[in-house]
PDB file of N, CA and C in Angstrom:
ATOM      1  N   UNK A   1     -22.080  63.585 -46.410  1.00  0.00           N
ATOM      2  CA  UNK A   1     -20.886  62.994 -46.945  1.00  0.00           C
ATOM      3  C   UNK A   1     -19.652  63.821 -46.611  1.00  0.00           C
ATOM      4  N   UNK A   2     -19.427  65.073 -46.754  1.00  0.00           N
ATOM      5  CA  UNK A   2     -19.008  65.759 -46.625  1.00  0.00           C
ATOM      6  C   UNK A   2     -18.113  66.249 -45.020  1.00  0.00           C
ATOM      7  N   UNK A   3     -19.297  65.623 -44.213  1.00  0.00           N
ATOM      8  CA  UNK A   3     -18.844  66.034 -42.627  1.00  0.00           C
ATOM      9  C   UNK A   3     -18.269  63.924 -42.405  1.00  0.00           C
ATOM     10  N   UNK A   4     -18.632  63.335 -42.947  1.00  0.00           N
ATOM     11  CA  UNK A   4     -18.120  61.838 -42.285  1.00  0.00           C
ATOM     12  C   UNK A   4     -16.505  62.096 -43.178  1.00  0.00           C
ATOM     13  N   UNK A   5     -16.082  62.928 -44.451  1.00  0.00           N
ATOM     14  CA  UNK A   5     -14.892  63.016 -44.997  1.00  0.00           C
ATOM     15  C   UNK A   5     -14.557  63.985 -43.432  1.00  0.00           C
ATOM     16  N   UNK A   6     -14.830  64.929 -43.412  1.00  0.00           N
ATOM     17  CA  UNK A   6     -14.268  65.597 -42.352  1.00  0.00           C
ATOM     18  C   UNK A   6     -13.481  64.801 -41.260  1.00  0.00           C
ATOM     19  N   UNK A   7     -14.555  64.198 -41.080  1.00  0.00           N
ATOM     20  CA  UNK A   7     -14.399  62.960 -39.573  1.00  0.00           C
ATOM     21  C   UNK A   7     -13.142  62.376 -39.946  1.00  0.00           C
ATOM     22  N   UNK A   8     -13.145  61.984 -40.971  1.00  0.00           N
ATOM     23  CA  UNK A   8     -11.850  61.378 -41.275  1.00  0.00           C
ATOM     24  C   UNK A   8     -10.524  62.062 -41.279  1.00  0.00           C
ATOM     25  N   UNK A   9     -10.660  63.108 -41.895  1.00  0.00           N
ATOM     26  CA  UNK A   9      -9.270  64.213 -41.952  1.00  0.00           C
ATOM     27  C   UNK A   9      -9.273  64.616 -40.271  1.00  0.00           C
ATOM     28  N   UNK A  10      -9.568  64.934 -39.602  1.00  0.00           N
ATOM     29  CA  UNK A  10      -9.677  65.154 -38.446  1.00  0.00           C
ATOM     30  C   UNK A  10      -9.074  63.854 -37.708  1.00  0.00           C
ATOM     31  N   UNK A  11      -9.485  62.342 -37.699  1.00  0.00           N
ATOM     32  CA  UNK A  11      -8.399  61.728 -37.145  1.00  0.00           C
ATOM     33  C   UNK A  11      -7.199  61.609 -37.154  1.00  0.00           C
ATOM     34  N   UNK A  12      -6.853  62.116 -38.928  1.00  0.00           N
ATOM     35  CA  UNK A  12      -5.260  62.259 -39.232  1.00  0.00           C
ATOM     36  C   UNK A  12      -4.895  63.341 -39.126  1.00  0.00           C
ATOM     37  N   UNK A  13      -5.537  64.669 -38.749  1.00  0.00           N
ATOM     38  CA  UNK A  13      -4.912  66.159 -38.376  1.00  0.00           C
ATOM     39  C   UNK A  13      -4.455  65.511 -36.915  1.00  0.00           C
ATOM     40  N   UNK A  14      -5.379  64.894 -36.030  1.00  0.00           N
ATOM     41  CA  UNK A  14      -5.160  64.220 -34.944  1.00  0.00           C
ATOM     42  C   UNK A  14      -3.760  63.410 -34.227  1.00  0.00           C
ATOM     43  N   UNK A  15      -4.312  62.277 -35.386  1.00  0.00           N
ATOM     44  CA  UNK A  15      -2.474  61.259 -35.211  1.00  0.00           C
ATOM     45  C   UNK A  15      -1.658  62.595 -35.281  1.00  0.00           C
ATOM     46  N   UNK A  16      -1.874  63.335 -36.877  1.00  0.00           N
ATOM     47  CA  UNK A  16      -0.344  63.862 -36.993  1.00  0.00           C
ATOM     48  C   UNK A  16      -0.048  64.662 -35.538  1.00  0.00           C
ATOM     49  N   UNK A  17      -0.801  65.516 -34.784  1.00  0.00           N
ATOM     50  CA  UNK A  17      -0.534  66.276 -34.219  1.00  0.00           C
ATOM     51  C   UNK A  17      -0.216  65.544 -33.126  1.00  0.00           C
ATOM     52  N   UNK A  18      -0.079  64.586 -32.551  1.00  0.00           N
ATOM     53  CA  UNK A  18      -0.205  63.713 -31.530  1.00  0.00           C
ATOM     54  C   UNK A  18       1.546  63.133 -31.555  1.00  0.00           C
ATOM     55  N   UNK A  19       1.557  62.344 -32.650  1.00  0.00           N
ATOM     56  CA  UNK A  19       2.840  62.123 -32.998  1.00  0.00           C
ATOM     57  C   UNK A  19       4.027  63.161 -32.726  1.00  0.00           C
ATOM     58  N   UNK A  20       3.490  64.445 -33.778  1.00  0.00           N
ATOM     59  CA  UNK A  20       4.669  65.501 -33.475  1.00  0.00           C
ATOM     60  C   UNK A  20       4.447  65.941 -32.368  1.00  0.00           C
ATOM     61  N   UNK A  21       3.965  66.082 -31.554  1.00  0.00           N
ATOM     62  CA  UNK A  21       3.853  66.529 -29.533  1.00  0.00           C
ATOM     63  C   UNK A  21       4.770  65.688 -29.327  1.00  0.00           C
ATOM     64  N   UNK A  22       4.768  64.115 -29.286  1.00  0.00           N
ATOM     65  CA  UNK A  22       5.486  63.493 -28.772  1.00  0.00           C
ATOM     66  C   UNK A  22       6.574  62.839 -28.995  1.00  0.00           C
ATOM     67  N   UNK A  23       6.817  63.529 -30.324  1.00  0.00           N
ATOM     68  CA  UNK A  23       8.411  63.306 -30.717  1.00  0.00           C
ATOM     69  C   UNK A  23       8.666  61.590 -31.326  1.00  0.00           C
ATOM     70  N   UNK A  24       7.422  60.838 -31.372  1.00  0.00           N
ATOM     71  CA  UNK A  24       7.997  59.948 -31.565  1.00  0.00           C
ATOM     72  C   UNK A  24       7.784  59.800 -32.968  1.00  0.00           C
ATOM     73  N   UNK A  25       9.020  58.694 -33.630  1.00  0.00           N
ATOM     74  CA  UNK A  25       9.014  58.309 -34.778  1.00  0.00           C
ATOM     75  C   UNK A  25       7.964  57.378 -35.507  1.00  0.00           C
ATOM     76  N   UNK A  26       6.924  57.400 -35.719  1.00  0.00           N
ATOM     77  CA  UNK A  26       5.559  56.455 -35.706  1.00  0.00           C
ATOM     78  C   UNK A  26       4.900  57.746 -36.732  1.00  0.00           C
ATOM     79  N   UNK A  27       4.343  57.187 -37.490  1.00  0.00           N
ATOM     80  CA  UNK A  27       3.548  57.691 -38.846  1.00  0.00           C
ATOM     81  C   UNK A  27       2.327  58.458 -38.061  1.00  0.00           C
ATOM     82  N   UNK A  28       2.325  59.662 -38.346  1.00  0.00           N
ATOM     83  CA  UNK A  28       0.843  60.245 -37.743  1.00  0.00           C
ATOM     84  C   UNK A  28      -0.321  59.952 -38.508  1.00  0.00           C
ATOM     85  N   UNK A  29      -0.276  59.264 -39.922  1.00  0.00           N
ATOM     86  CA  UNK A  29      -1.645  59.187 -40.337  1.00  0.00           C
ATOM     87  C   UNK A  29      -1.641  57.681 -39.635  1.00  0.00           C
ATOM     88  N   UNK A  30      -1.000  56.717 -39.692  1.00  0.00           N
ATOM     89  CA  UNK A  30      -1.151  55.461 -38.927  1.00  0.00           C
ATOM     90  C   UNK A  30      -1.538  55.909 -37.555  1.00  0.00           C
ATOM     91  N   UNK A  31      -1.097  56.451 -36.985  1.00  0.00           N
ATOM     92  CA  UNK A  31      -1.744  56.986 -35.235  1.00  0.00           C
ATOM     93  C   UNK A  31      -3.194  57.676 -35.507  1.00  0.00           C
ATOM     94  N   UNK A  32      -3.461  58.283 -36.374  1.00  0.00           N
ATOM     95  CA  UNK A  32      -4.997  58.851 -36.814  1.00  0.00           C
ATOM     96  C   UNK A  32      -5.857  57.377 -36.776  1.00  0.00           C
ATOM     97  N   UNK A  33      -5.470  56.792 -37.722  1.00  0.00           N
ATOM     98  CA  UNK A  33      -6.165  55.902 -38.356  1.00  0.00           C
ATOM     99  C   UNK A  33      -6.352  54.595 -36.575  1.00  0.00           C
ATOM    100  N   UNK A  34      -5.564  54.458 -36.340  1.00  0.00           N
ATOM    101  CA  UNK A  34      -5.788  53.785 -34.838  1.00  0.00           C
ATOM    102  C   UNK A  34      -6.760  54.533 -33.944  1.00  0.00           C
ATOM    103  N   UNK A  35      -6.776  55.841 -33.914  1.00  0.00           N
ATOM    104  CA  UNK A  35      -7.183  56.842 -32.584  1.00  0.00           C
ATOM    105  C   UNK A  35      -9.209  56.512 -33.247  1.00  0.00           C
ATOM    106  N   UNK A  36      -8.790  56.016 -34.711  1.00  0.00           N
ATOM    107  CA  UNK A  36     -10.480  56.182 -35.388  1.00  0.00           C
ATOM    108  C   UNK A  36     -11.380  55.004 -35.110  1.00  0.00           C
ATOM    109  N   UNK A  37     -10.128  53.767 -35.793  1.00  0.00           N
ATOM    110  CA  UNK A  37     -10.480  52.328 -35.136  1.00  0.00           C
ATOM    111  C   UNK A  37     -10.619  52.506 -33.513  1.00  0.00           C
ATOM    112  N   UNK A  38      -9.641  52.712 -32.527  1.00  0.00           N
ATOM    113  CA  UNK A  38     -10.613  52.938 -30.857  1.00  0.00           C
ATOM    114  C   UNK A  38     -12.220  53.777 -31.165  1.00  0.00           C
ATOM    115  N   UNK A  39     -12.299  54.801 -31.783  1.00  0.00           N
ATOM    116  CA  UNK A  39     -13.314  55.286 -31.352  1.00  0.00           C
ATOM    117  C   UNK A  39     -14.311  54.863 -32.247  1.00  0.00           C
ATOM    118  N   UNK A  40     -14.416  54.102 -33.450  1.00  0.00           N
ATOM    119  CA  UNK A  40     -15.435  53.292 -34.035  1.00  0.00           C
ATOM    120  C   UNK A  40     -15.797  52.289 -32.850  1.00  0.00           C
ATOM    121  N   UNK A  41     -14.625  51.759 -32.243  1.00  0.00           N
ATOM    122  CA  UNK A  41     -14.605  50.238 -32.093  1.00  0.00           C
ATOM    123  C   UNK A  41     -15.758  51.083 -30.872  1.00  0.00           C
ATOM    124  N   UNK A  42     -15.477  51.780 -29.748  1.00  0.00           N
ATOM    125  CA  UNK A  42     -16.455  52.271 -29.179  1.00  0.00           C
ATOM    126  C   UNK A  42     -17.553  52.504 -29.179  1.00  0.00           C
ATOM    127  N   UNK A  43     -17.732  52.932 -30.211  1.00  0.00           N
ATOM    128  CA  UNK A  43     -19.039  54.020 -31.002  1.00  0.00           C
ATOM    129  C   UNK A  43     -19.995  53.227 -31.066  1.00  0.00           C
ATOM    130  N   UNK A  44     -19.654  51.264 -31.221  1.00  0.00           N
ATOM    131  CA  UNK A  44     -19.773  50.018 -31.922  1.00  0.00           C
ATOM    132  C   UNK A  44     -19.535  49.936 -33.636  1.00  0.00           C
ATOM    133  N   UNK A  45     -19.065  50.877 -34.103  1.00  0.00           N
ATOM    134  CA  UNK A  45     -19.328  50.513 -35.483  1.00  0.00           C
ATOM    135  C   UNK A  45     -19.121  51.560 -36.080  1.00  0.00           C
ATOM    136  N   UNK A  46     -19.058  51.577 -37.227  1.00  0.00           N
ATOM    137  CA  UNK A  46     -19.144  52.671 -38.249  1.00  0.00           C
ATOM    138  C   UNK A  46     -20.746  52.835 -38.990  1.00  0.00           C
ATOM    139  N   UNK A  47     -20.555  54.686 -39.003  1.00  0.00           N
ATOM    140  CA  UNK A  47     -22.263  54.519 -39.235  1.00  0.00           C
ATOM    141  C   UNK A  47     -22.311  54.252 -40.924  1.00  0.00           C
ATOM    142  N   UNK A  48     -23.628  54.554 -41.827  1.00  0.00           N
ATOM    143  CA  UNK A  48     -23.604  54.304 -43.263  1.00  0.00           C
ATOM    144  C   UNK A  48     -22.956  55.180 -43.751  1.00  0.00           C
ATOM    145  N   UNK A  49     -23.278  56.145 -43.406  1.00  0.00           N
ATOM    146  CA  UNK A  49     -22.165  57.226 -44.033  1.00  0.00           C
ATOM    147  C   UNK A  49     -20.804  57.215 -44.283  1.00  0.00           C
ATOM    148  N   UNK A  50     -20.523  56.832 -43.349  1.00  0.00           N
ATOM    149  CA  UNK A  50     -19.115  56.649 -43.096  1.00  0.00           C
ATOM    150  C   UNK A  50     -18.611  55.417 -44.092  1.00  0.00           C
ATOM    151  N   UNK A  51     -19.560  54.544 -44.045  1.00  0.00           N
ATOM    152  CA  UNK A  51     -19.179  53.258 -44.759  1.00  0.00           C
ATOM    153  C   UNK A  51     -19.253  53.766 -45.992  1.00  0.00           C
ATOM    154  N   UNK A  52     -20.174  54.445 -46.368  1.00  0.00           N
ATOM    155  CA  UNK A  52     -20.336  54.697 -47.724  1.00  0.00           C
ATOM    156  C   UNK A  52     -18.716  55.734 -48.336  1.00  0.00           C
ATOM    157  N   UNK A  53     -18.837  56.698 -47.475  1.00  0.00           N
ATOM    158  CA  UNK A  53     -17.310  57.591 -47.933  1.00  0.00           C
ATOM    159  C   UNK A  53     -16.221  56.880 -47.906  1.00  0.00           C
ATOM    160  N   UNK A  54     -16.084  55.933 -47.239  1.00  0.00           N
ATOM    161  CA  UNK A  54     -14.445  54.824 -47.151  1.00  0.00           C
ATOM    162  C   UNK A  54     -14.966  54.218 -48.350  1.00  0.00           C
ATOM    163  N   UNK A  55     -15.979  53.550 -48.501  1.00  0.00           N
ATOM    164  CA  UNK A  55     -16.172  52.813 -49.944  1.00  0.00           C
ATOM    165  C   UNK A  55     -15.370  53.758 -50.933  1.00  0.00           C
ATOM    166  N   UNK A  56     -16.057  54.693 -50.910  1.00  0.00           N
ATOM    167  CA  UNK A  56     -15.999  55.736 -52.133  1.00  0.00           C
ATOM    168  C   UNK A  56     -14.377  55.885 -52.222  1.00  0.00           C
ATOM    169  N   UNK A  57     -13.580  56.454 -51.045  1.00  0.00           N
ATOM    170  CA  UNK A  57     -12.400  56.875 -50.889  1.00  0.00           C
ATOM    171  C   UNK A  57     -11.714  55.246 -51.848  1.00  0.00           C
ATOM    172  N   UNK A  58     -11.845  53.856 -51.182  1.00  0.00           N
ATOM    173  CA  UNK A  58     -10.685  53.263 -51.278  1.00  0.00           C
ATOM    174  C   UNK A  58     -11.183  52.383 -52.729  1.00  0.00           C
ATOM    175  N   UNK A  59     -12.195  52.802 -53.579  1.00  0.00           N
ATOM    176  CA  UNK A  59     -12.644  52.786 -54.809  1.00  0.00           C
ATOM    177  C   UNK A  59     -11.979  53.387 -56.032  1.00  0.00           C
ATOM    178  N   UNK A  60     -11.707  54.594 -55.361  1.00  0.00           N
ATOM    179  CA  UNK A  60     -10.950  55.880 -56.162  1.00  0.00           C
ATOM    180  C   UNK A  60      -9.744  55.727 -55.907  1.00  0.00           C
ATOM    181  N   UNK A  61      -9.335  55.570 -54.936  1.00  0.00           N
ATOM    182  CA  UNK A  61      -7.967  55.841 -54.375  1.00  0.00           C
ATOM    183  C   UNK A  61      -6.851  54.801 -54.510  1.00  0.00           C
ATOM    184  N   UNK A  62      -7.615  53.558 -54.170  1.00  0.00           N
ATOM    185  CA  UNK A  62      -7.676  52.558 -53.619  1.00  0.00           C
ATOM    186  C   UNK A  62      -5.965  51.879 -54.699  1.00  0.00           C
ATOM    187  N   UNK A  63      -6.075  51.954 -56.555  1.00  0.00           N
ATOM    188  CA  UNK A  63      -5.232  51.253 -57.150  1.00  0.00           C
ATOM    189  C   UNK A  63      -3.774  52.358 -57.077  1.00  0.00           C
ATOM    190  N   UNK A  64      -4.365  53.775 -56.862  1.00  0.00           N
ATOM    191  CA  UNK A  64      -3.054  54.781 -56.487  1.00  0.00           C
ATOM    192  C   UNK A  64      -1.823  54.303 -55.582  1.00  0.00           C
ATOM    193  N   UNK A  65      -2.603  53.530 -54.219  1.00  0.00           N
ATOM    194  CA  UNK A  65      -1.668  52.914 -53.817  1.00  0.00           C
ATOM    195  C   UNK A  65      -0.536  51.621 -54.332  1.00  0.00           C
ATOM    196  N   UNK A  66      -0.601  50.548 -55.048  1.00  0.00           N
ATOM    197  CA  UNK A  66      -0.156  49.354 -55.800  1.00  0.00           C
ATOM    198  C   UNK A  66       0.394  49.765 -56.778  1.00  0.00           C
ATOM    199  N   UNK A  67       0.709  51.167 -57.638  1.00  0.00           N
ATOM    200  CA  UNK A  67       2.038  50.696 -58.710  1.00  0.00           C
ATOM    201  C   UNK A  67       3.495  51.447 -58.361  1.00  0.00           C
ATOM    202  N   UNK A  68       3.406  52.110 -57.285  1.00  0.00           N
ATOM    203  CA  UNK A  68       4.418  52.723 -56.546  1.00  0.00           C
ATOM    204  C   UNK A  68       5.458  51.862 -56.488  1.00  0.00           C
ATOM    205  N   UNK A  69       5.630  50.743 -55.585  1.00  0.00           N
ATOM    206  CA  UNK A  69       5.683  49.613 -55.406  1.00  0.00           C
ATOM    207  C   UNK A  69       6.996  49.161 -56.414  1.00  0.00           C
ATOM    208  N   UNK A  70       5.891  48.038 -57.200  1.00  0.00           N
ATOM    209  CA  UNK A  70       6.281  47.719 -58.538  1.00  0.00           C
ATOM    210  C   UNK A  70       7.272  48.289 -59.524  1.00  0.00           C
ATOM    211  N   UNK A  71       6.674  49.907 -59.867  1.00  0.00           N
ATOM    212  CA  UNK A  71       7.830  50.643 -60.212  1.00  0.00           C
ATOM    213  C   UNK A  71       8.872  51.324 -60.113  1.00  0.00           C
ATOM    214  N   UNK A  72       9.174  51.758 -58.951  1.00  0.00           N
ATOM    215  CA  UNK A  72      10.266  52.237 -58.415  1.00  0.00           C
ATOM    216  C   UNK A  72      11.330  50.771 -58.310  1.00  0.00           C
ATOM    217  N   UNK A  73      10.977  49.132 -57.980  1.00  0.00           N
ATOM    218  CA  UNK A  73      11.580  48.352 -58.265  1.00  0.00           C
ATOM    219  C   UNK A  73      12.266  48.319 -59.751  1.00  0.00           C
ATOM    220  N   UNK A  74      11.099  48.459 -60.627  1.00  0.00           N
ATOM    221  CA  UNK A  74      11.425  48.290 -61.969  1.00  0.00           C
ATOM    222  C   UNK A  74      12.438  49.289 -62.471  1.00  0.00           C
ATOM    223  N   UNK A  75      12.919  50.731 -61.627  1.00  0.00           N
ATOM    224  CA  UNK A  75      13.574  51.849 -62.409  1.00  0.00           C
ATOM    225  C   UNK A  75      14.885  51.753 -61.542  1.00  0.00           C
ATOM    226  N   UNK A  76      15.051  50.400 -59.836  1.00  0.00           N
ATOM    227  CA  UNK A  76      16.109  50.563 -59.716  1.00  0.00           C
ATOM    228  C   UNK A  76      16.952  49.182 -60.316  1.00  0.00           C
ATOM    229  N   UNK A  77      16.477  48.371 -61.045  1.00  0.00           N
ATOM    230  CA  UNK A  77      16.897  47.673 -62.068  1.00  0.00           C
ATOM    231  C   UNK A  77      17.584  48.049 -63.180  1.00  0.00           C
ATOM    232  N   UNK A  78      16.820  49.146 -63.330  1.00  0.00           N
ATOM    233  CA  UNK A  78      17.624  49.529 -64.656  1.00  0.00           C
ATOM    234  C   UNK A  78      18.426  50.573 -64.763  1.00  0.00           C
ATOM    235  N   UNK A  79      18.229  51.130 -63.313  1.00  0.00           N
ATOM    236  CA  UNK A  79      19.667  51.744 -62.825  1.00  0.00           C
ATOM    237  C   UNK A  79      20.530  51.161 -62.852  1.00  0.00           C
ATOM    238  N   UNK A  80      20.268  49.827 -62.037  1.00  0.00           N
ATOM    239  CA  UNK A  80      22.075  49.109 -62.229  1.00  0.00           C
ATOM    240  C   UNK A  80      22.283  48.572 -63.214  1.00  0.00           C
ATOM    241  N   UNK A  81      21.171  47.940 -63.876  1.00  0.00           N
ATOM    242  CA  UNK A  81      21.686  47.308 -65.519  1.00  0.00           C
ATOM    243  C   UNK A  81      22.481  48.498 -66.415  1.00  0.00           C
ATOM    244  N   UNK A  82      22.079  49.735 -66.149  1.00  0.00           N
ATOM    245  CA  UNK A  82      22.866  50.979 -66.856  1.00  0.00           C
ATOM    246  C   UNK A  82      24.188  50.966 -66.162  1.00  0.00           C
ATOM    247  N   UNK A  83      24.046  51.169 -65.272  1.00  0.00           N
ATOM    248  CA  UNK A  83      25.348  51.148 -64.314  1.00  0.00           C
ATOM    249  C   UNK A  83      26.881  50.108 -64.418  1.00  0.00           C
ATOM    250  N   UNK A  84      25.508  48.623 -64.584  1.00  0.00           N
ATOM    251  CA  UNK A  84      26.792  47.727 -65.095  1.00  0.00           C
ATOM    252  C   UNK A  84      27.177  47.866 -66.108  1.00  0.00           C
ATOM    253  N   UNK A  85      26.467  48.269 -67.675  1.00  0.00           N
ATOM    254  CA  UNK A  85      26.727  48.042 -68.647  1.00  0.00           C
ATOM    255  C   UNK A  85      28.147  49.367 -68.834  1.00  0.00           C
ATOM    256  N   UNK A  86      28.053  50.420 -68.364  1.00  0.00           N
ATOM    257  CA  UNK A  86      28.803  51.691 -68.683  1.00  0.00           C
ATOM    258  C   UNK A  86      29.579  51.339 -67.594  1.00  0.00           C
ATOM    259  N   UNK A  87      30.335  50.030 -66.586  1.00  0.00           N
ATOM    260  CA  UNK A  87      31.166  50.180 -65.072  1.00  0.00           C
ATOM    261  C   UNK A  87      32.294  49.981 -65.710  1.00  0.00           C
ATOM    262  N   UNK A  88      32.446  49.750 -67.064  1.00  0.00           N
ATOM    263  CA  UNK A  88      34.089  49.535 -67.332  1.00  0.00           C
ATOM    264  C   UNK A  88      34.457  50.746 -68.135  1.00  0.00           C
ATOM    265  N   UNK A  89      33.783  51.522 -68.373  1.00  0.00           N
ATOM    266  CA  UNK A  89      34.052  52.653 -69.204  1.00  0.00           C
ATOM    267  C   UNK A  89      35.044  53.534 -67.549  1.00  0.00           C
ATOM    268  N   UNK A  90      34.516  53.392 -66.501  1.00  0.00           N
ATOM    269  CA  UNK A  90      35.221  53.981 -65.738  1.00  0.00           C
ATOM    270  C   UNK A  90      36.400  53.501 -65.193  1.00  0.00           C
TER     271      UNK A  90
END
């Protein structure tokens, strides 16, 4: 389990390092995550292991991503509702 997590950090030590060589503006974990899809897509597949640690990862991980989102909308709302309510005081 342990070495298929590896496998994974290693495509995104990868992108990142790939990206910053080449100066371009493009997300290095998105360039990881592509460089992994070519070499699955090669490989033919992803083995169990692997399936099993992405399970695991986007199980755990998985709702961390979705309230970011949502709330940072919700706190710049009420920035400006503050904003309007106090705009004639200035």
């Amino acid at each position: 389990m342990l070495g298929q997590l590896g496998l994974l950090m290693t495509f995104q030590l990868m992108g990142e390092a790939l990206v910053s060589a080449a100066g371009i503006p493009f997300p290095g974990s998105l360039c990881g995550m592509l460089l992994l899809l070519t070499f699955l897509h090669v490989r033919g597949g992803p083995s169990d292991e692997l399936t099993k640690v992405g399970s695991k990862l986007i199980e755990n991980l998985g709702p961390c991503s979705y309230p970011p989102a949502p709330l940072s909308s919700r706190m710049a709302l009420s920035w400006r509702l503050t904003a309007w309510r106090y705009s004639h005081l200035w």
